[in-house]
Protein backbone atom coordinates (compact mmCIF):
# COMPACT_ATOMS: atom_id res chain seq x y z
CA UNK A 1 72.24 160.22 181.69
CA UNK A 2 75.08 161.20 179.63
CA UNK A 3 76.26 160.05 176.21
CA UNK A 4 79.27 159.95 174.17
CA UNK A 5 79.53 159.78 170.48
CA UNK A 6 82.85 158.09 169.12
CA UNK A 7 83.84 156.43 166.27
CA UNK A 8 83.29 152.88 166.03
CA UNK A 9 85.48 150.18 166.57
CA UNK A 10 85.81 146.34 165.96
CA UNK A 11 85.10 145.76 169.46
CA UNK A 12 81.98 147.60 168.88
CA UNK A 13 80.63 144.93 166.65
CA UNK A 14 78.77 142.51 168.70
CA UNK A 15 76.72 145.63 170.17
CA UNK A 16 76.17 146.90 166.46
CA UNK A 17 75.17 143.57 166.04
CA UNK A 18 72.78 142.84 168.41
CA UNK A 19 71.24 146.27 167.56
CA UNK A 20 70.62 146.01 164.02
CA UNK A 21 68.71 142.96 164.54
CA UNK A 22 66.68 144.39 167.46
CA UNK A 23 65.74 147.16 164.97
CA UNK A 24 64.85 145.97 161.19
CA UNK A 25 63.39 142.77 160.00
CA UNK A 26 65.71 142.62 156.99
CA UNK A 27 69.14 143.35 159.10
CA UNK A 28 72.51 143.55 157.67
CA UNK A 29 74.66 140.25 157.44
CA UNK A 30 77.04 139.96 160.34
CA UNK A 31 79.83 140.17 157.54
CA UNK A 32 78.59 143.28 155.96
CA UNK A 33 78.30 145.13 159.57
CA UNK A 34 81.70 144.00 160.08
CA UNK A 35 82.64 145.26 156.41
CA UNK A 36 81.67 148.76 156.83
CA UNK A 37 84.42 149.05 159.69
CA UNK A 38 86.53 148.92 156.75
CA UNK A 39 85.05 150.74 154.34
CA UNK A 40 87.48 153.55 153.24
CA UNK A 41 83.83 156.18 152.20
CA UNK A 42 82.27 154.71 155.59
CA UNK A 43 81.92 156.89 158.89
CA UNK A 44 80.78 154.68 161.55
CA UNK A 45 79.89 155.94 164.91
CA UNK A 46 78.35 154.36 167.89
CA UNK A 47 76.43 156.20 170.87
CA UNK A 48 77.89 155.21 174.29
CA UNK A 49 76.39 155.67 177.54
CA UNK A 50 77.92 156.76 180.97
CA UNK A 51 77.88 153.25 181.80
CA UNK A 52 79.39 151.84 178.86
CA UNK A 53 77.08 150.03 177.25
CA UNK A 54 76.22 151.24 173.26
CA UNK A 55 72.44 152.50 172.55
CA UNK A 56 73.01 153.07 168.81
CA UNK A 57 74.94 153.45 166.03
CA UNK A 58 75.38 155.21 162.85
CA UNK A 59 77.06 154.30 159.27
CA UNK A 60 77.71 157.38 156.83
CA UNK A 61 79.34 157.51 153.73
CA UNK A 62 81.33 160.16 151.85
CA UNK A 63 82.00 160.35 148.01
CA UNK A 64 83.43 163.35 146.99
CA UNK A 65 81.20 166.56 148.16
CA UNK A 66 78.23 163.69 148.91
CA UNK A 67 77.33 161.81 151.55
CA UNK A 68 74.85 158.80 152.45
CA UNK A 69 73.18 157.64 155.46
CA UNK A 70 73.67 154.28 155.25
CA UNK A 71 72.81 152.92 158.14
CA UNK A 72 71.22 154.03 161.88
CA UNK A 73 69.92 152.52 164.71
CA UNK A 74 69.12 153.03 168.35
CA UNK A 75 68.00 149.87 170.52
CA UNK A 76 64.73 149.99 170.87
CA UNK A 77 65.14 149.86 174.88
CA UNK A 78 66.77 153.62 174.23
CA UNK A 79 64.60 154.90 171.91
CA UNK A 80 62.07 158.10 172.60
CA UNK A 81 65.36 159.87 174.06
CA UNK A 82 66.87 161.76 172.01
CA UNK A 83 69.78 159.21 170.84
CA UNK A 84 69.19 159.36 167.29
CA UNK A 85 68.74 162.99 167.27
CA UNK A 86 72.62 163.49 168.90
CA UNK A 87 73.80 160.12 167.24
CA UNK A 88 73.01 162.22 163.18
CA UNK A 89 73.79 165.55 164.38
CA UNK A 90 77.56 163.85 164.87
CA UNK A 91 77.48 162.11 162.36
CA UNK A 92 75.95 164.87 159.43
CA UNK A 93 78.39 167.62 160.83
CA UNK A 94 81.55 165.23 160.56
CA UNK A 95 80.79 164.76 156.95
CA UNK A 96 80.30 168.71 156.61
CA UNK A 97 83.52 169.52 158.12
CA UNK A 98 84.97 166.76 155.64
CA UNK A 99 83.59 168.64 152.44
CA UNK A 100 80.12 167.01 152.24
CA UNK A 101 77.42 169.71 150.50
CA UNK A 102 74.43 167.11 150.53
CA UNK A 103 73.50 163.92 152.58
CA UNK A 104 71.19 161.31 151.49
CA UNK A 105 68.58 159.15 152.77
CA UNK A 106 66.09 156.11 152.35
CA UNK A 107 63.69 155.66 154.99
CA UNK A 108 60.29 153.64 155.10
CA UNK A 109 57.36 155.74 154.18
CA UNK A 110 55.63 153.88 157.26
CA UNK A 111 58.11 155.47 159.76
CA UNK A 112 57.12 158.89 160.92
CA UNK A 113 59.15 159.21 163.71
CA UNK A 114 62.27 159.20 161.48
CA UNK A 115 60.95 161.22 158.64
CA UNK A 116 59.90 163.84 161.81
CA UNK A 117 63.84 163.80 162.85
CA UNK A 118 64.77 163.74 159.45
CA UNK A 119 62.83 167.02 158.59
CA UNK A 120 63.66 168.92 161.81
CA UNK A 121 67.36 168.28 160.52
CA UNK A 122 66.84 169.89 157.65
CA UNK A 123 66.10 166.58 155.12
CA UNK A 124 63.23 167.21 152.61
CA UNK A 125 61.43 164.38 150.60
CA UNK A 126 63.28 164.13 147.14
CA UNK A 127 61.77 160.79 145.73
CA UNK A 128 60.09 157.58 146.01
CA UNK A 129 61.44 153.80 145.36
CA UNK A 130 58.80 151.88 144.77
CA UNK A 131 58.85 148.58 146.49
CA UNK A 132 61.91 149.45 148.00
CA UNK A 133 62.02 146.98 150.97
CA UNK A 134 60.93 143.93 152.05
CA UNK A 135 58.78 142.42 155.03
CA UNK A 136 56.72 143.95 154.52
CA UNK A 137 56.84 145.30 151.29
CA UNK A 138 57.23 149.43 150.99
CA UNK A 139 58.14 152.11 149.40
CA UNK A 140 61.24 154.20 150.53
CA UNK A 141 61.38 157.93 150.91
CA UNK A 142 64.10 159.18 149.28
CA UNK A 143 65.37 162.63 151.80
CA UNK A 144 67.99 165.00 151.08
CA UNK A 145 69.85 167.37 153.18
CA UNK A 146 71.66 170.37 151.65
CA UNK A 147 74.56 171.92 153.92
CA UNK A 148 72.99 175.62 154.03
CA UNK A 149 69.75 173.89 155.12
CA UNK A 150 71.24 172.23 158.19
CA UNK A 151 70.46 174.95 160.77
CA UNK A 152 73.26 174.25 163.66
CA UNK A 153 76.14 174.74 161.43
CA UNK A 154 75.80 178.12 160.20
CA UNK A 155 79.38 178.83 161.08
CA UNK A 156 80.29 176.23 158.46
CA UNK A 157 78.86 177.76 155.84
């Protein structure tokens, strides 16, 4: 099956929406999701498939040379294929082309499938946030990504 990454829109929401809450058991208010369409830093993509319906999403932000992962998701009925993998890559090189040197990250120390894709993209661990999140309670990993360590975009560098 084929997939399309595009930048999101605000007839996107209700599938952002129903994602986020399939996915974390602290999601994002309906009013911030809806917020970040707006956001002048934000980058908001979603992941499309042939037949139209959205699998995942992701929310970037750029500052100046920096960026931040904000937010990503894939429903978990997608998951295992490959989604989030294409869903970042799209997302990371947009903010390169757009001046970004280094990308951010807070991710669960509990979730090793993320910290895997994180790594194979080039993210090391930089930190740790104690008590980070909630239900349950746990620590966040704190990843970075420098530009010259992402390996697909050596022609950017």
């Amino acid at each position: 099956m084929s997939v399309t990454v595009r930048q999101a829109c605000r007839g996107d929401l209700p599938h952002i929406i129903a994602i986020e809450e399939a996915s974390f058991s602290v999601p994002w208010s309906h009013q911030s999701l809806a917020a970040e369409l707006e956001n002048p830093v934000a980058h908001y993509y979603v992941l499309e498939k042939d037949d139209g319906s959205v699998a995942g999403y992701a929310d970037v932000w750029l500052i100046a040379d920096e960026g931040q992962l904000a937010n990503i998701a894939i429903h978990p009925s997608a998951r295992g294929l490959g989604y989030g993998e294409i869903l970042l890559r799209t997302a990371m090189e947009a903010l390169f082309q757009a001046g970004c040197t280094s990308l951010f990250l807070e991710v669960r120390q509990s979730n090793a499938p993320a910290r895997g894709l994180y790594r194979k993209l080039g993210y090391e661990g930089v930190a740790v946030r104690k008590n980070y999140y909630s239900q349950p309670v746990e620590d966040a990993c704190i990843m970075q990504c420098q530009k010259e360590n992402y390996q697909w975009l050596s022609h950017l560098r």
